[in-house]
C-alpha atoms as a PDB file:
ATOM      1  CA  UNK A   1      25.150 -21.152 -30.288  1.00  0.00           C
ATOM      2  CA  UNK A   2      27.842 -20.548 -33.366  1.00  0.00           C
ATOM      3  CA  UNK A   3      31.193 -19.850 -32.640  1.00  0.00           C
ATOM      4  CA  UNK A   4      31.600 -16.517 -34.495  1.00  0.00           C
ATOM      5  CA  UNK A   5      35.123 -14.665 -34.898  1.00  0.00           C
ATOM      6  CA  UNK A   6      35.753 -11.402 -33.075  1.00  0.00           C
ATOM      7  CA  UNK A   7      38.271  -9.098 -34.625  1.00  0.00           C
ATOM      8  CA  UNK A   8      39.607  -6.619 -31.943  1.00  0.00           C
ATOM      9  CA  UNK A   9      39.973  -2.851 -33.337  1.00  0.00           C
ATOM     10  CA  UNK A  10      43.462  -2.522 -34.720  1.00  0.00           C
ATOM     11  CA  UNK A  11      44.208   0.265 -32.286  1.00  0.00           C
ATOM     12  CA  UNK A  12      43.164  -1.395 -28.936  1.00  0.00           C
ATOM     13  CA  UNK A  13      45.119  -4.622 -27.534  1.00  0.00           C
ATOM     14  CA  UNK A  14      43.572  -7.303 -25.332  1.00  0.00           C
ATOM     15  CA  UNK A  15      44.049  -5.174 -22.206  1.00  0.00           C
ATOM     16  CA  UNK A  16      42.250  -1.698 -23.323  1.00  0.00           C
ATOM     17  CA  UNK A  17      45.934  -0.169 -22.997  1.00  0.00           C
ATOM     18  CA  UNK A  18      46.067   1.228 -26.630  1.00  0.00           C
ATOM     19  CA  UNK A  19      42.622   3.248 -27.551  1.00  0.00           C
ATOM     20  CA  UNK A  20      41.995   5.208 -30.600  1.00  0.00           C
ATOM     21  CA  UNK A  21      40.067   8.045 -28.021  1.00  0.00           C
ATOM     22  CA  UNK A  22      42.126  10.590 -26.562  1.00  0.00           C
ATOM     23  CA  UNK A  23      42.074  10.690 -22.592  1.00  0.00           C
ATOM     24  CA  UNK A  24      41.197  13.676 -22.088  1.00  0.00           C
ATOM     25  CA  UNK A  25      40.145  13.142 -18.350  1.00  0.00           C
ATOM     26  CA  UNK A  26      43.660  12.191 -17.492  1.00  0.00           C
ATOM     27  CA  UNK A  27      45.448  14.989 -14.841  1.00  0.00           C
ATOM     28  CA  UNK A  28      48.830  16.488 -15.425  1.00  0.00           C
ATOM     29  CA  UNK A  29      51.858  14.474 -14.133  1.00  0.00           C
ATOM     30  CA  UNK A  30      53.811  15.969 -11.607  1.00  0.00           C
ATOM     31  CA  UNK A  31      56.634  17.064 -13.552  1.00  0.00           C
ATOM     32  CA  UNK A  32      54.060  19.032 -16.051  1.00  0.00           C
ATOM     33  CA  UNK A  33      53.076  20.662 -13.117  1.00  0.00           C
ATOM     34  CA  UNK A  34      56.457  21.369 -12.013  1.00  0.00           C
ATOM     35  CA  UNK A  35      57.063  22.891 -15.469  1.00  0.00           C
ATOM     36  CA  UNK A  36      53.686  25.049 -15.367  1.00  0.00           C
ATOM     37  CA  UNK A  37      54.596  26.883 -12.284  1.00  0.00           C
ATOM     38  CA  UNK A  38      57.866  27.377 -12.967  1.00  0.00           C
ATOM     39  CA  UNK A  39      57.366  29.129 -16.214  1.00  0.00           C
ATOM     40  CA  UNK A  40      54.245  30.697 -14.359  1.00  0.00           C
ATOM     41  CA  UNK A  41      56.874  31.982 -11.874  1.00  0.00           C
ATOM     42  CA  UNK A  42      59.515  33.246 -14.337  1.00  0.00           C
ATOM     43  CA  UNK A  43      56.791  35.223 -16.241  1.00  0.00           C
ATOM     44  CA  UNK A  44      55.872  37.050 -12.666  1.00  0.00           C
ATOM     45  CA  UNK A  45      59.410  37.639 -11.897  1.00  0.00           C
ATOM     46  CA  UNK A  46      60.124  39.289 -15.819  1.00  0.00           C
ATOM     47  CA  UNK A  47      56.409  41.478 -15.044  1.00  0.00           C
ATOM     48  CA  UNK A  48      57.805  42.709 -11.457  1.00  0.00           C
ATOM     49  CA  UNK A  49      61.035  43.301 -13.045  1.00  0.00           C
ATOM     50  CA  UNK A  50      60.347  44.867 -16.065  1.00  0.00           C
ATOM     51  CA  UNK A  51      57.923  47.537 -13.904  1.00  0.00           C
ATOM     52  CA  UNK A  52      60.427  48.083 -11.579  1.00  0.00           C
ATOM     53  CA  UNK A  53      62.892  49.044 -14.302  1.00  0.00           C
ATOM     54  CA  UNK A  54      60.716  51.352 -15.947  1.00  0.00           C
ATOM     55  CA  UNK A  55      59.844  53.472 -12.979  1.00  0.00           C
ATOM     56  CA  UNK A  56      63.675  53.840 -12.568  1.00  0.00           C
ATOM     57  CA  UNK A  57      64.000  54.555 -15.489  1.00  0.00           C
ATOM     58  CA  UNK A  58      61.638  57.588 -15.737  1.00  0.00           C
ATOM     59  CA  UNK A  59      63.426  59.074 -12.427  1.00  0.00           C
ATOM     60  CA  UNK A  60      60.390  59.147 -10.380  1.00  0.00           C
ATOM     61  CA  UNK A  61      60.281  57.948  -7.006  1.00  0.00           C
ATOM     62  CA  UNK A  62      56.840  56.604  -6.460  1.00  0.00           C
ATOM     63  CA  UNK A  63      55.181  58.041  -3.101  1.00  0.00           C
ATOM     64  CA  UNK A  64      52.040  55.799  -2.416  1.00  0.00           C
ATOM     65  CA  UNK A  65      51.843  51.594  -3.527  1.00  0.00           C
ATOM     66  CA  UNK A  66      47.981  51.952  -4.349  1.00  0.00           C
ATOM     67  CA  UNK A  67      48.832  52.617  -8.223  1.00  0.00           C
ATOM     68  CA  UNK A  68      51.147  49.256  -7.830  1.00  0.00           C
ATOM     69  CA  UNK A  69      48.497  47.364  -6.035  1.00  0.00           C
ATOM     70  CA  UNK A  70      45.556  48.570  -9.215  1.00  0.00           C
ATOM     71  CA  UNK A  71      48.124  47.356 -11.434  1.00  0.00           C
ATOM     72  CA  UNK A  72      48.635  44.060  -9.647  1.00  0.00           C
ATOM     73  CA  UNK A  73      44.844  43.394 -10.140  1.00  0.00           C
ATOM     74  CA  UNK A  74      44.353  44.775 -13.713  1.00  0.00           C
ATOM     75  CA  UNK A  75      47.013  42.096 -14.491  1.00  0.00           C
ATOM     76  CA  UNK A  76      45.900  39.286 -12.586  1.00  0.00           C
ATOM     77  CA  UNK A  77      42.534  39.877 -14.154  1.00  0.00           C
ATOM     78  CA  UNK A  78      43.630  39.800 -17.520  1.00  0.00           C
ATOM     79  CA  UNK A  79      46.017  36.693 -16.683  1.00  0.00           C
ATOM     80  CA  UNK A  80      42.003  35.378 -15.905  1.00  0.00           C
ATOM     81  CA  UNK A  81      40.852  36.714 -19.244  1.00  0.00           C
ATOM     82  CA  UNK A  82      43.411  35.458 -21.030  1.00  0.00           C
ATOM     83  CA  UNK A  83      42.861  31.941 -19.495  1.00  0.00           C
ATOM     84  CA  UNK A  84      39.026  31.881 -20.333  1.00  0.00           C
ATOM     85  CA  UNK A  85      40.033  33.018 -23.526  1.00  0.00           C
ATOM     86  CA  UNK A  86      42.328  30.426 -23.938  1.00  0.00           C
ATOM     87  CA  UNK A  87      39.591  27.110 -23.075  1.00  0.00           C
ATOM     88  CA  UNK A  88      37.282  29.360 -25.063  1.00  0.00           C
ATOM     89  CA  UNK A  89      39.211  29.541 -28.481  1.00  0.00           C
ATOM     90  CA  UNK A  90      41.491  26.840 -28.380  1.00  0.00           C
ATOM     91  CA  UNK A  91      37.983  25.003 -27.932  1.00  0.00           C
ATOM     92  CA  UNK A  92      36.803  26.356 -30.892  1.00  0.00           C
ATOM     93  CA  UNK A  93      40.044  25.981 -32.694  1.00  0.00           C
ATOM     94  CA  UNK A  94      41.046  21.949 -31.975  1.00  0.00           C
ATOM     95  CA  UNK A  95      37.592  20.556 -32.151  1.00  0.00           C
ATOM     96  CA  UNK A  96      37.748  19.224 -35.648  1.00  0.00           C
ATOM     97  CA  UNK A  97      41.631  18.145 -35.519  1.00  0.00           C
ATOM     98  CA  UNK A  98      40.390  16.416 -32.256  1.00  0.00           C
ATOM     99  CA  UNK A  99      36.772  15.256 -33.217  1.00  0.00           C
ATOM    100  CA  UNK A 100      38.468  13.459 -37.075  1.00  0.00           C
ATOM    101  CA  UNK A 101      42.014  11.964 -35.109  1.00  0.00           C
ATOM    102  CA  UNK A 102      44.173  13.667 -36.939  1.00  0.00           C
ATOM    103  CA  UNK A 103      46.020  14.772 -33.905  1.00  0.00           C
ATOM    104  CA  UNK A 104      45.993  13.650 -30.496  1.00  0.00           C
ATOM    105  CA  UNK A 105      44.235  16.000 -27.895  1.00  0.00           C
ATOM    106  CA  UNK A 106      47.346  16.793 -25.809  1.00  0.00           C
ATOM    107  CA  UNK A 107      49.569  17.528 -28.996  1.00  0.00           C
ATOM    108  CA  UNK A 108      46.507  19.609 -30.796  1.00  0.00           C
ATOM    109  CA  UNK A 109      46.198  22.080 -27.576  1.00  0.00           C
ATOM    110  CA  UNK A 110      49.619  22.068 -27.505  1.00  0.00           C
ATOM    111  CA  UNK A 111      49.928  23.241 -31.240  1.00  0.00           C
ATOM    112  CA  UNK A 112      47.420  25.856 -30.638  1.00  0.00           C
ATOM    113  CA  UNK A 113      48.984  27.293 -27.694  1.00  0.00           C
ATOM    114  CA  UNK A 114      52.121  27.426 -29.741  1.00  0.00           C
ATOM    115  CA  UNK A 115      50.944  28.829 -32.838  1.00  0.00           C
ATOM    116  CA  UNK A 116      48.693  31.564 -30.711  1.00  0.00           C
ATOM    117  CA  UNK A 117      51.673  32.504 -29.162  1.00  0.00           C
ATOM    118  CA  UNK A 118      53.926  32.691 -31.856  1.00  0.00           C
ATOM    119  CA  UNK A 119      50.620  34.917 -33.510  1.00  0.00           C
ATOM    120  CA  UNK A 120      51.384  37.151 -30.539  1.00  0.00           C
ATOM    121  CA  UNK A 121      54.817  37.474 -31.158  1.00  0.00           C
ATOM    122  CA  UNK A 122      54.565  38.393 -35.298  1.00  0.00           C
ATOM    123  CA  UNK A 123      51.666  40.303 -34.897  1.00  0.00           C
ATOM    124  CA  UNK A 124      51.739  44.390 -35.806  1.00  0.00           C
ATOM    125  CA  UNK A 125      48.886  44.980 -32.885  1.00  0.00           C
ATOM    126  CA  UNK A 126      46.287  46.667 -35.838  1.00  0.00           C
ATOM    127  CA  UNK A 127      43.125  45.222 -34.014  1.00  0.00           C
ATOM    128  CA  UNK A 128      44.529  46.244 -30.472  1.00  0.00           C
ATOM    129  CA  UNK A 129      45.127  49.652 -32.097  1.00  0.00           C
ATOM    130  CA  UNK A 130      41.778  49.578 -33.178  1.00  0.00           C
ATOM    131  CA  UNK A 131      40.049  48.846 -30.439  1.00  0.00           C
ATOM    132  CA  UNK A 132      41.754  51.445 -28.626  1.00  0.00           C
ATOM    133  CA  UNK A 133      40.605  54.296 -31.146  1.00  0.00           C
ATOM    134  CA  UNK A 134      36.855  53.570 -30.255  1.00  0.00           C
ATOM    135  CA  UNK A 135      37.734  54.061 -26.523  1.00  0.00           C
ATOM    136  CA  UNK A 136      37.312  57.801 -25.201  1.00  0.00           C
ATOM    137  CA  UNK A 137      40.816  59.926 -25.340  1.00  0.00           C
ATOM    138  CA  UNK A 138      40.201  61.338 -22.092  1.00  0.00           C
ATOM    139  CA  UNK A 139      40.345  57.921 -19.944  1.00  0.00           C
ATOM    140  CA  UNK A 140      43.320  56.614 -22.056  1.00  0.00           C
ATOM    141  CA  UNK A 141      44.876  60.054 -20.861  1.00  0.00           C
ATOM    142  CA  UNK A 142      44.265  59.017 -17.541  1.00  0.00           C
ATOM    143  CA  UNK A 143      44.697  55.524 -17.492  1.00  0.00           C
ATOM    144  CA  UNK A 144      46.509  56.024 -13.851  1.00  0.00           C
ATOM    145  CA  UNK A 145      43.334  57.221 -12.462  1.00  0.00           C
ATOM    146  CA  UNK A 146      40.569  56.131 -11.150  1.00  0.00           C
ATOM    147  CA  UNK A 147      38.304  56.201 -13.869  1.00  0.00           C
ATOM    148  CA  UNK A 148      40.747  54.718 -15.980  1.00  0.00           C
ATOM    149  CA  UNK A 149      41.436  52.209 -13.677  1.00  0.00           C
ATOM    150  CA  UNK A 150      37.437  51.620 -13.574  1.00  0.00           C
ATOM    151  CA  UNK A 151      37.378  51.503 -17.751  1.00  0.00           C
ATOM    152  CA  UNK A 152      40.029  48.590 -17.946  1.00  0.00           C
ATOM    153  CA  UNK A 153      38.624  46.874 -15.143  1.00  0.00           C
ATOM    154  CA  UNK A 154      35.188  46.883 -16.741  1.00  0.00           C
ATOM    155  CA  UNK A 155      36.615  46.044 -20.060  1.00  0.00           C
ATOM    156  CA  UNK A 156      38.553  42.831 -18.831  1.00  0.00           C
ATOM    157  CA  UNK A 157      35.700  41.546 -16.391  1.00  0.00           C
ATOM    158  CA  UNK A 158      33.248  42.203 -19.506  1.00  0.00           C
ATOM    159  CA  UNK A 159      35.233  40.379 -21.707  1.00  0.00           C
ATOM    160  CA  UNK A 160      35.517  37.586 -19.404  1.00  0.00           C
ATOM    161  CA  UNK A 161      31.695  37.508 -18.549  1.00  0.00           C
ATOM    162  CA  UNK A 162      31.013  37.065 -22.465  1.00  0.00           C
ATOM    163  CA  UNK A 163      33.173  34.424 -22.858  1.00  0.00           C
ATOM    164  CA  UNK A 164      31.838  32.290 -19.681  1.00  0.00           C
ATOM    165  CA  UNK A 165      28.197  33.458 -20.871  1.00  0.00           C
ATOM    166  CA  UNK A 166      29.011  31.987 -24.703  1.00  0.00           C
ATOM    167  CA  UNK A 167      31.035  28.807 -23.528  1.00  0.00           C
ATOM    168  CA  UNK A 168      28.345  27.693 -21.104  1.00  0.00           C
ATOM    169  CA  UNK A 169      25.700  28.535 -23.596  1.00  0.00           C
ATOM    170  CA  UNK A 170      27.609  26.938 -26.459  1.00  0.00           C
ATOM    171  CA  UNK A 171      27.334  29.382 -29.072  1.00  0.00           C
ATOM    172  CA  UNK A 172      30.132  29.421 -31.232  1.00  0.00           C
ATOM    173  CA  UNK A 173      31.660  32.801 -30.228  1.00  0.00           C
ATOM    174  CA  UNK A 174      35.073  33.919 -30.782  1.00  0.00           C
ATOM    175  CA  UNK A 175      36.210  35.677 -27.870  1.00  0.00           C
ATOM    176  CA  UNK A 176      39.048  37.070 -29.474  1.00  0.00           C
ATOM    177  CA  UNK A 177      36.828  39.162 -32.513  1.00  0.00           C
ATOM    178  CA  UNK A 178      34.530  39.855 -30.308  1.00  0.00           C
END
């Protein structure tokens, strides 16, 4: 047998501590947690409290909690949607930062998240606008009733079923053109 030199790859030491591949099957620590929630409750307390200032607002004094409890649901559904559609795009999105190293995993999601939500932010709403003009007149009318509360269900939980069917089938779908 020859003695033959080994050269270790610049980016990993002796011990495997340093590695060029991001970990992505690492959890989150407990103070990311921490942080999650608490910005996850903050957002519930502004939605409670923003819908509880704009009923006073308006005067009325609401007689039944059934519209209350639809709304509850239609948001917690499209708090789902918007989740699905987040692993969906940002997905899409990262792969080649991710896939060539030019960014870490962690900091590439992160920048994504960011920049989607700062999208949000600066956006005039022309495609939401847009969508809304192919929907009928008389359920956006009655978005308080039943069958409007039926039409944004079966929007959201159709929206959500594509992107599940197109991430598990891998086609390269963007959820939010779609």
């Amino acid at each position: 047998m020859t003695d033959a030199a080994v050269t270790a790859h610049p980016l990993t030491f002796d011990g495997g501590a340093v590695s060029s591949k991001p970990k992505l099957d690492a959890g989150m620590g407990a103070k990311a947690m921490m942080a999650f929630f608490a910005i996850l409750a903050i957002a519930l307390f502004f939605v409670a409290y923003s819908v509880w200032s704009d009923i006073r607002t308006t005067g009325t004094h609401p007689t039944t909690w059934l519209p209350y409890l639809l709304l509850g649901v239609a948001l917690f559904i499209a708090l789902g949607f918007e989740f699905v559609n987040g692993f969906h795009d940002t997905a899409n999105a990262v792969a080649t930062v991710i896939y060539t190293h030019s960014l870490p995993a962690s900091v590439a999601v992160l920048w994504s998240g960011v920049f989607n939500f700062l999208g949000v932010l600066v956006s005039s709403g022309v495609v939401a606008y847009g969508i809304i003009a192919l929907l009928p007149v008389e359920l956006i009318l009655q978005v308080g009733s039943g069958a409007g509360f039926a039409m944004v269900f079966a929007l959201l939980i159709g929206a959500i079923i594509w992107n599940v069917g197109t991430w598990y089938l891998g086609l390269p779908a963007s959820s939010s053109h779609t």
